[in-house]
Protein backbone atom coordinates (compact mmCIF):
# COMPACT_ATOMS: atom_id res chain seq x y z
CA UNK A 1 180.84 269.84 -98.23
CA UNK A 2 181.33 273.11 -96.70
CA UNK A 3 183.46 274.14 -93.99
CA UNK A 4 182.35 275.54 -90.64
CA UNK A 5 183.38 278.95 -90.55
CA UNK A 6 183.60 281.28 -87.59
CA UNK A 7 181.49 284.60 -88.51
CA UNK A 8 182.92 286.29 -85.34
CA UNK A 9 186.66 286.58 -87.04
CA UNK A 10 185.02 288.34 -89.86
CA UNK A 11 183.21 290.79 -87.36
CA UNK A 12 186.41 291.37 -85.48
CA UNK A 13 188.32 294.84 -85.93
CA UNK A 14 192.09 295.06 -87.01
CA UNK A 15 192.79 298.20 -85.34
CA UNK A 16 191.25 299.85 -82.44
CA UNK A 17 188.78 302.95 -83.65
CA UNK A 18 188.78 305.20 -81.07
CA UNK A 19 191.49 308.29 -82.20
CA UNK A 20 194.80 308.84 -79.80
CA UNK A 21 193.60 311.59 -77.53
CA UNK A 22 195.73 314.30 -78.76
CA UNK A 23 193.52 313.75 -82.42
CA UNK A 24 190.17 315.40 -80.16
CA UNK A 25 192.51 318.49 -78.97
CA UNK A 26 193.13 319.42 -83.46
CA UNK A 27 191.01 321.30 -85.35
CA UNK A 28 190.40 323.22 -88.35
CA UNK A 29 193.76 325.32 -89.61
CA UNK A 30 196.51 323.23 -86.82
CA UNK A 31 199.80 322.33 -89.15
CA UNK A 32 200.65 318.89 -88.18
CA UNK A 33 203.35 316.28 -89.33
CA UNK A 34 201.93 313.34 -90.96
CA UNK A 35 203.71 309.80 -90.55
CA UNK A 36 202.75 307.62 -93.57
CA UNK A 37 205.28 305.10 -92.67
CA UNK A 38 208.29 304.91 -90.43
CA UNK A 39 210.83 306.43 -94.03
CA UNK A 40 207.75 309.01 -95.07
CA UNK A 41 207.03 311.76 -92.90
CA UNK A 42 205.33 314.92 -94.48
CA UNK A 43 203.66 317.84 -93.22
CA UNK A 44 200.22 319.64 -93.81
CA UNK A 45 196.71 321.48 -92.23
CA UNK A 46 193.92 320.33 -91.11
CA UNK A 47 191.21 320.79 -93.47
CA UNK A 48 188.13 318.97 -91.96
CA UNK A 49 187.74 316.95 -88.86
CA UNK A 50 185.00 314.42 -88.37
CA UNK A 51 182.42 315.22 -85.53
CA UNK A 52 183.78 311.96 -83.45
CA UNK A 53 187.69 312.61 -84.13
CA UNK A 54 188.39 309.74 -85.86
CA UNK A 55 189.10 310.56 -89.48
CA UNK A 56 191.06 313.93 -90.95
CA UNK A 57 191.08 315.41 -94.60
CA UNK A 58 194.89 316.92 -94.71
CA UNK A 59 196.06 319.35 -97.15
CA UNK A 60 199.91 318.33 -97.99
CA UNK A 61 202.32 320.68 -98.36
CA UNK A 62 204.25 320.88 -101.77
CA UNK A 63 201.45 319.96 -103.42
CA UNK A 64 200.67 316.61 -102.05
CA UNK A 65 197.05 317.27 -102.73
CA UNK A 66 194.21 316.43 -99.78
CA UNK A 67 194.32 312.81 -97.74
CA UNK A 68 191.88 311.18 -95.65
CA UNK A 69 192.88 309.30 -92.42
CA UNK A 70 191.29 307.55 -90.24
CA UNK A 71 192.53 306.99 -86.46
CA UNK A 72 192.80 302.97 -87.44
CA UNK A 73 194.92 303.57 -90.18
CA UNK A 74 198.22 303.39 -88.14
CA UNK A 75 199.13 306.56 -89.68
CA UNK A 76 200.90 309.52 -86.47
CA UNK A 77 199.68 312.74 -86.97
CA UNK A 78 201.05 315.15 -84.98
CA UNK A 79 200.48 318.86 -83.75
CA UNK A 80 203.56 320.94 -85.02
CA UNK A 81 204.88 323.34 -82.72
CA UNK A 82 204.27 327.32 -84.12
C-alpha cells in the first residue's frame, strides 16, 4: 500500500534564489574573494554574469581553473577593494 506523500515538500526551495544585492552591482573583469566554506577562501574575476544575477563563472587565481555559482549555493562572493 502506498504512502500519502506531500508533493509540495518536493516543490519547496532549500535556499532562497534571488542573489544578495551587492551580486547585481559585479560585472565582467571585478576581482572578488570567493568563500567556499567558512576554512576556504580564494580569490578570482568575474568571467560571465548571468542576465538575472544569480549565477557567476569565476576564474581562480593560481590556477584554480573556472567555477560556476549560483546565488543559492551559500557560497560569499565578494567585491575586492583595488
Amino acid at each position: 500500500m502506498a504512502r500519502k506523500v506531500s508533493q509540495r515538500v518536493a516543490e519547496a526551495t532549500l535556499r532562497p534564489a534571488e542573489p544578495a544585492a551587492h551580486w547585481k552591482t559585479l560585472k565582467q573583469g571585478d576581482r572578488v574573494s570567493v568563500r567556499l566554506s567558512p576554512a576556504f577562501v580564494t580569490l578570482g574575476q568575474v568571467d560571465a554574469i548571468t542576465w538575472d544575477h544569480t549565477a557567476l563563472w569565476i576564474e581562480l587565481d593560481g590556477g584554480g581553473g573556472r567555477v560556476l555559482v549560483h546565488c543559492s549555493d551559500g557560497v560569499e562572493v565578494a567585491l575586492q577593494e583595488q
